[in-house]
Protein backbone atom coordinates (compact mmCIF):
# COMPACT_ATOMS: atom_id res chain seq x y z
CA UNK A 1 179.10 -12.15 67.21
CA UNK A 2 177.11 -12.35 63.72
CA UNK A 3 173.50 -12.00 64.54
CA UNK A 4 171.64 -13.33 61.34
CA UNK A 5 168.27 -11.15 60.74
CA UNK A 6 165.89 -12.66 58.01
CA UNK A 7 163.87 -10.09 56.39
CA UNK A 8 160.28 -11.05 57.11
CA UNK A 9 158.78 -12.64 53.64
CA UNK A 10 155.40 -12.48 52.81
CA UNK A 11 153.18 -13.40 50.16
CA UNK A 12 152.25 -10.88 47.43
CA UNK A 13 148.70 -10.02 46.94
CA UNK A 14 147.75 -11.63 43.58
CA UNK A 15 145.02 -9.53 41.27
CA UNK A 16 141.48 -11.35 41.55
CA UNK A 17 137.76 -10.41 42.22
CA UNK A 18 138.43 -9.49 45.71
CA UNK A 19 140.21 -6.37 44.70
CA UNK A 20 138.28 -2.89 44.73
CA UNK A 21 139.61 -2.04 41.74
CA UNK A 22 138.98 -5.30 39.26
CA UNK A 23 135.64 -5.88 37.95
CA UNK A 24 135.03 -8.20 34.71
CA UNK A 25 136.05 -7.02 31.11
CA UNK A 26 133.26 -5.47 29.13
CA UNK A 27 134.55 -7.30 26.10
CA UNK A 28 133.38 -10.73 25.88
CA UNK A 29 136.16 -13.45 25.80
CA UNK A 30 139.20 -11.22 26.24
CA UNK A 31 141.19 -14.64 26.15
CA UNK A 32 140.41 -15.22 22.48
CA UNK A 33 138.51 -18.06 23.27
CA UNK A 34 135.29 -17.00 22.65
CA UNK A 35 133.78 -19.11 24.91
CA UNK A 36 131.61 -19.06 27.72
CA UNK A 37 133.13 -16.95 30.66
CA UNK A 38 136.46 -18.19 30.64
CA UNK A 39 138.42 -15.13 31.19
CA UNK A 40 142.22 -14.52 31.73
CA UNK A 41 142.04 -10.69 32.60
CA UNK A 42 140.40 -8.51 34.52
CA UNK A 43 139.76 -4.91 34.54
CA UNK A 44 141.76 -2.22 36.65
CA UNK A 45 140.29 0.59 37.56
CA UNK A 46 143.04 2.07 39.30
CA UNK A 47 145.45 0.97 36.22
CA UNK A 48 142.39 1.60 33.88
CA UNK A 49 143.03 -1.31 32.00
CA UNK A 50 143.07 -4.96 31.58
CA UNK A 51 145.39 -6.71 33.58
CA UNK A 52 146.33 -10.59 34.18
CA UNK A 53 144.35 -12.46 36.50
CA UNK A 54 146.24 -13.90 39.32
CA UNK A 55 148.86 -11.78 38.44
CA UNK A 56 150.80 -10.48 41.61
CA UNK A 57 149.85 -7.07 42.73
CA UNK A 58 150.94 -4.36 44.98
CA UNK A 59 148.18 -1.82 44.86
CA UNK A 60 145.28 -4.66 45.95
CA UNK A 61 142.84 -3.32 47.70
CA UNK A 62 140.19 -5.83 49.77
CA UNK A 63 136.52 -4.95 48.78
CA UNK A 64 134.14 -5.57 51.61
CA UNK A 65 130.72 -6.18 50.00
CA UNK A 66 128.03 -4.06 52.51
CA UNK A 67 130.48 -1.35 53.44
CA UNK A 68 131.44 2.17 51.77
């Protein structure tokens, strides 16, 4: 008998504000829009760089705001 075992899927973390690591870029509209605050990247501290926003991630760490 074949018994059929599905790898349990989840969804990847995605980069975003939420992370530890990302804060907003420095430079001012990193998008080449120059406007507002549109932004399409944020800043990595653990990569220290810019990275995509949304992009997926596997290093995402949850920030709680209040706690150390």
């Amino acid at each position: 008998m074949k018994e059929k075992k599905k790898a349990k899927q989840s969804l990847p973390d995605f980069c975003d504000l939420m992370c530890a690591y990302a804060s907003m870029p420095k430079e001012t509209a990193v998008d080449g829009a120059g406007s507002c605050r549109t932004f399409a990247a944020l800043y990595c501290k653990k990569r220290k760089s810019l990275v995509h926003k949304n992009m997926p991630c596997k290093d995402k760490k949850i920030s709680v705001k209040g706690k150390k």
